[in-house]
C-alpha atoms as a PDB file:
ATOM      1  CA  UNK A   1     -59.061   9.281  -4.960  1.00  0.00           C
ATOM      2  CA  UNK A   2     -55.829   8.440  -3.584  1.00  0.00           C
ATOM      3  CA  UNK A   3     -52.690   8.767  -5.684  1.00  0.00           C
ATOM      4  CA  UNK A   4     -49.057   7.541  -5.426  1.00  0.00           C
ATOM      5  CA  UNK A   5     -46.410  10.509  -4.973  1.00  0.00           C
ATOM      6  CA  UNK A   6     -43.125   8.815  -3.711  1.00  0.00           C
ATOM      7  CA  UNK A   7     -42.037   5.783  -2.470  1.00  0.00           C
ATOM      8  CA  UNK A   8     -40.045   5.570   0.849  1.00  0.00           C
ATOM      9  CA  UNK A   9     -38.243   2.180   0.509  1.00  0.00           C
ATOM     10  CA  UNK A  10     -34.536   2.754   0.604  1.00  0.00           C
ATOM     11  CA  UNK A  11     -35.040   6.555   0.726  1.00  0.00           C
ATOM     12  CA  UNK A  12     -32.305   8.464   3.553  1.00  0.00           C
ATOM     13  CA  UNK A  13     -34.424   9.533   6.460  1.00  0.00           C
ATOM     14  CA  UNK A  14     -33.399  13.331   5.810  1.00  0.00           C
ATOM     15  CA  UNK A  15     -34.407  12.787   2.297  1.00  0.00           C
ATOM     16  CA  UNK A  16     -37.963  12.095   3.472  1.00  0.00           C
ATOM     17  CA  UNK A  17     -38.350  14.625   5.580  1.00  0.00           C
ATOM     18  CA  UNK A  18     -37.468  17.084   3.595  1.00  0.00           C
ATOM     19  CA  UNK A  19     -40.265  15.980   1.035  1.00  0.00           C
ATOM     20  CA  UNK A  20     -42.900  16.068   3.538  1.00  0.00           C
ATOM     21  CA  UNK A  21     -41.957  19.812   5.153  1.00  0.00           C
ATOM     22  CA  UNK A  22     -41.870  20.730   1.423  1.00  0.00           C
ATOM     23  CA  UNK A  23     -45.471  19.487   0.971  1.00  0.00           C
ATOM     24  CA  UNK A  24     -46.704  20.947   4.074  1.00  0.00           C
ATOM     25  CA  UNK A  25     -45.265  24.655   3.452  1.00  0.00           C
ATOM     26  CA  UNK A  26     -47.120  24.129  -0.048  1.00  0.00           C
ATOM     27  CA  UNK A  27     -50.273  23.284   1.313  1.00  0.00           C
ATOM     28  CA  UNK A  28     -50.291  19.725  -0.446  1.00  0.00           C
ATOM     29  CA  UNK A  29     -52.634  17.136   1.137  1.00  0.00           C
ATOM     30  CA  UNK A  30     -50.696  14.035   1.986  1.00  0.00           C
ATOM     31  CA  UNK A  31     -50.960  10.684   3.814  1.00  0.00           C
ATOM     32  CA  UNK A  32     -48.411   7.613   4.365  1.00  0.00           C
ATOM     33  CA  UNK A  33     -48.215   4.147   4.707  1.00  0.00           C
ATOM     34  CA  UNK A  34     -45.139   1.977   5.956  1.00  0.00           C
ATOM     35  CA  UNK A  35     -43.350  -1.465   5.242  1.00  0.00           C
ATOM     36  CA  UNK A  36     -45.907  -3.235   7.547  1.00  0.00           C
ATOM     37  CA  UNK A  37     -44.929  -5.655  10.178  1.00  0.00           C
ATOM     38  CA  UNK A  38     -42.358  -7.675   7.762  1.00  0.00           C
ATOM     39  CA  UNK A  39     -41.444  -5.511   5.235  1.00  0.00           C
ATOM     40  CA  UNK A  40     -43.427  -6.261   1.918  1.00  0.00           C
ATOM     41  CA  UNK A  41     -45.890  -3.529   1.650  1.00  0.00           C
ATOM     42  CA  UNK A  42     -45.547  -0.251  -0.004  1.00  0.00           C
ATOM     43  CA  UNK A  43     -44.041   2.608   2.520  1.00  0.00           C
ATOM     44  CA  UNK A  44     -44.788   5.483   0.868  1.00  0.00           C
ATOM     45  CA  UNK A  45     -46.433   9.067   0.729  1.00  0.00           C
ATOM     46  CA  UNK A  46     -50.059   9.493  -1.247  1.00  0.00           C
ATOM     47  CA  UNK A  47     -52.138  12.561  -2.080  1.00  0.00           C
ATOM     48  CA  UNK A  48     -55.217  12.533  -0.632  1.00  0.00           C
ATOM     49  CA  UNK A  49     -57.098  13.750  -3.966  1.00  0.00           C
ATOM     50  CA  UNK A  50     -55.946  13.797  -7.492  1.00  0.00           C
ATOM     51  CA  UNK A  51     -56.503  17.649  -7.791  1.00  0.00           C
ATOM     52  CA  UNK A  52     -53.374  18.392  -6.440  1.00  0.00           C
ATOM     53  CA  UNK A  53     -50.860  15.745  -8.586  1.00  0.00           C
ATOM     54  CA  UNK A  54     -49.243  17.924 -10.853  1.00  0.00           C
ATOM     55  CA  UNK A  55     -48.412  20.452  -8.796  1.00  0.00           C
ATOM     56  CA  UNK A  56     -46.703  18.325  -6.055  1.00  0.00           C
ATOM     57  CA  UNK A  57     -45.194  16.545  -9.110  1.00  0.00           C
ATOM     58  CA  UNK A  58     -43.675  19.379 -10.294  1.00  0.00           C
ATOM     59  CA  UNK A  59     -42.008  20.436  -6.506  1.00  0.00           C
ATOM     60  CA  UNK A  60     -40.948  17.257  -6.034  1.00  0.00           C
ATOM     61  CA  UNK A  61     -39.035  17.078  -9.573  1.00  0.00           C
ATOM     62  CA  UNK A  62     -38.004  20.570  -8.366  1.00  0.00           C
ATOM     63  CA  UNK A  63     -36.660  19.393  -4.814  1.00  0.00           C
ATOM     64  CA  UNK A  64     -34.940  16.139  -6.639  1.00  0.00           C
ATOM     65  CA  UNK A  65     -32.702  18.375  -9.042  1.00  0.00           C
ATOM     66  CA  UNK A  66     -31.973  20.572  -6.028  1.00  0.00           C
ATOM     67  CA  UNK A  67     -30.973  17.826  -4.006  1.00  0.00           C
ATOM     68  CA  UNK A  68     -29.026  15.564  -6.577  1.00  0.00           C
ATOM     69  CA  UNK A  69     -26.750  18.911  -7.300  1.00  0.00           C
ATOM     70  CA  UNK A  70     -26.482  19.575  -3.424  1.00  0.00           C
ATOM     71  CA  UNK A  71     -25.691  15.805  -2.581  1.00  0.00           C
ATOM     72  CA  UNK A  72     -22.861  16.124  -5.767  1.00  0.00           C
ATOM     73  CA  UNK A  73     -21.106  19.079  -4.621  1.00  0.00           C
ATOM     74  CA  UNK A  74     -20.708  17.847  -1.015  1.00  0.00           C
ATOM     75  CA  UNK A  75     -19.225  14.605  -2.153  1.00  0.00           C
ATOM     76  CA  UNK A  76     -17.017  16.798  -4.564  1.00  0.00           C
ATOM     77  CA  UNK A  77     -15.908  18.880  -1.795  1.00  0.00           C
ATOM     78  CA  UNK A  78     -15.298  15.923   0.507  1.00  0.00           C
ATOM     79  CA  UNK A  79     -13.516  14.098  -2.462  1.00  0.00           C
ATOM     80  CA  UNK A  80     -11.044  16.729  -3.528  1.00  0.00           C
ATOM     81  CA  UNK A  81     -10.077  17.271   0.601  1.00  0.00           C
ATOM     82  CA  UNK A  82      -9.517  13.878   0.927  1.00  0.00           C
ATOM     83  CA  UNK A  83     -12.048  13.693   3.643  1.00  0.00           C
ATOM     84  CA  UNK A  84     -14.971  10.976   1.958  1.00  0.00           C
ATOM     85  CA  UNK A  85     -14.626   7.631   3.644  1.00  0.00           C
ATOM     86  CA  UNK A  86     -13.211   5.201   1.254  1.00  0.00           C
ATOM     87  CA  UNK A  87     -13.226   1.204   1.295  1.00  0.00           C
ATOM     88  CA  UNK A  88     -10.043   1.043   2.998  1.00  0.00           C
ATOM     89  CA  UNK A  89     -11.260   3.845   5.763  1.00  0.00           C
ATOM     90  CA  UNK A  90     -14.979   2.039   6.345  1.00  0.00           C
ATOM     91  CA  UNK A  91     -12.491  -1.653   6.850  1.00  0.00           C
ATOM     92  CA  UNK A  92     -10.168  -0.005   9.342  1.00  0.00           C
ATOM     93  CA  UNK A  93     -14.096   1.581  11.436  1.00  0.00           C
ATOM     94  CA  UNK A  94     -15.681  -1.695  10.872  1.00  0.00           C
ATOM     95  CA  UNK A  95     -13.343  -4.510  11.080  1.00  0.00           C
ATOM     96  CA  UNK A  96     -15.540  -7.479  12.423  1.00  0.00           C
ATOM     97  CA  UNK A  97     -18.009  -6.730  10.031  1.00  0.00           C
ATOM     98  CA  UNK A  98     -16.232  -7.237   7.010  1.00  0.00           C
ATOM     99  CA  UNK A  99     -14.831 -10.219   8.568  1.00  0.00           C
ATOM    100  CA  UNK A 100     -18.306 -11.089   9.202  1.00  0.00           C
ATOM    101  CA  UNK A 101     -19.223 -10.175   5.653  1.00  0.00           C
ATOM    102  CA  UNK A 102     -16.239 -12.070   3.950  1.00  0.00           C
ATOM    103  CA  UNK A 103     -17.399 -15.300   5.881  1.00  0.00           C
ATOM    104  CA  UNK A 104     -20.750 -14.984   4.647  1.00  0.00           C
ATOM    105  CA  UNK A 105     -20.213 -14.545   1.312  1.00  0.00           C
ATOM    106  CA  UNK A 106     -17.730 -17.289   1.514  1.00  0.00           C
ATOM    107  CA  UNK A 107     -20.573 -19.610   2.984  1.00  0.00           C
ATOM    108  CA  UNK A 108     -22.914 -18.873  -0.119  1.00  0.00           C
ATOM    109  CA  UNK A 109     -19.987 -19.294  -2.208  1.00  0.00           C
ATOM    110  CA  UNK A 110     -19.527 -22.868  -0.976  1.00  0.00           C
ATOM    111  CA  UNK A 111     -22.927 -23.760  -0.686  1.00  0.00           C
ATOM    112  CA  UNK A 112     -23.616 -22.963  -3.924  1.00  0.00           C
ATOM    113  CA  UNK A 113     -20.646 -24.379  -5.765  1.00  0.00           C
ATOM    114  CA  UNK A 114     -19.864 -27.526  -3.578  1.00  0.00           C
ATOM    115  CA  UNK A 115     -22.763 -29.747  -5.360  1.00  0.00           C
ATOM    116  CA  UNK A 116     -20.959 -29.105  -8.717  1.00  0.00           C
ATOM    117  CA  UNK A 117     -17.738 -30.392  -7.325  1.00  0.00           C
ATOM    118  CA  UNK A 118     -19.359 -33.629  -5.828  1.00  0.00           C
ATOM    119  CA  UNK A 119     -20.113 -35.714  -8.812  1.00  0.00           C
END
């Protein structure tokens, strides 16, 4: 039977494919689904048989330590040269989309206040 390894949703694209070369060099049986058409199912990657669920468990937890100290130090490195994009630095790539953003928020702001302010 079928069992759940890791979910996909909101997982970097590297991220995942990292997981699944590390299950194929180990041998490790594995199947996935996606989102579906609209986005509400499960995407995620499954073990084809039980047998093999602790095992991949343990890599995986493995792989996830590696990878949350790797991901750390290269934002530390990036920090202390100065070189990770801040707020100010993604407003000054992206302009229109903050302004975009801004008026949105301001919209739901509105929306949802404005009937409070009516009576």
């Amino acid at each position: 039977m079928s069992k759940l390894l890791f979910r996909l949703r909101n997982v970097p694209d590297d991220e995942a494919e990292e997981v699944r070369q590390l299950l194929e060099e180990h041998g490790i049986e594995t199947y996935e689904t996606d989102a579906g058409n609209w986005g509400i199912s499960l995407p995620a990657i499954w073990l084809e048989s039980d047998d093999q669920y602790e095992r991949a468990k343990s890599l995986l937890d493995e792989y996830q330590l590696a990878r949350a100290i790797r991901v750390r130090a290269e934002y530390e490195h990036l920090r202390s040269q100065g070189e990770h994009p801040s707020l100010l630095d993604r407003l000054r790539e992206q302009p229109l989309q903050f302004v975009v953003y801004c008026a949105a928020i301001g919209v739901i702001l509105y929306l949802s206040i404005s009937s409070f302010f009516s009576f």
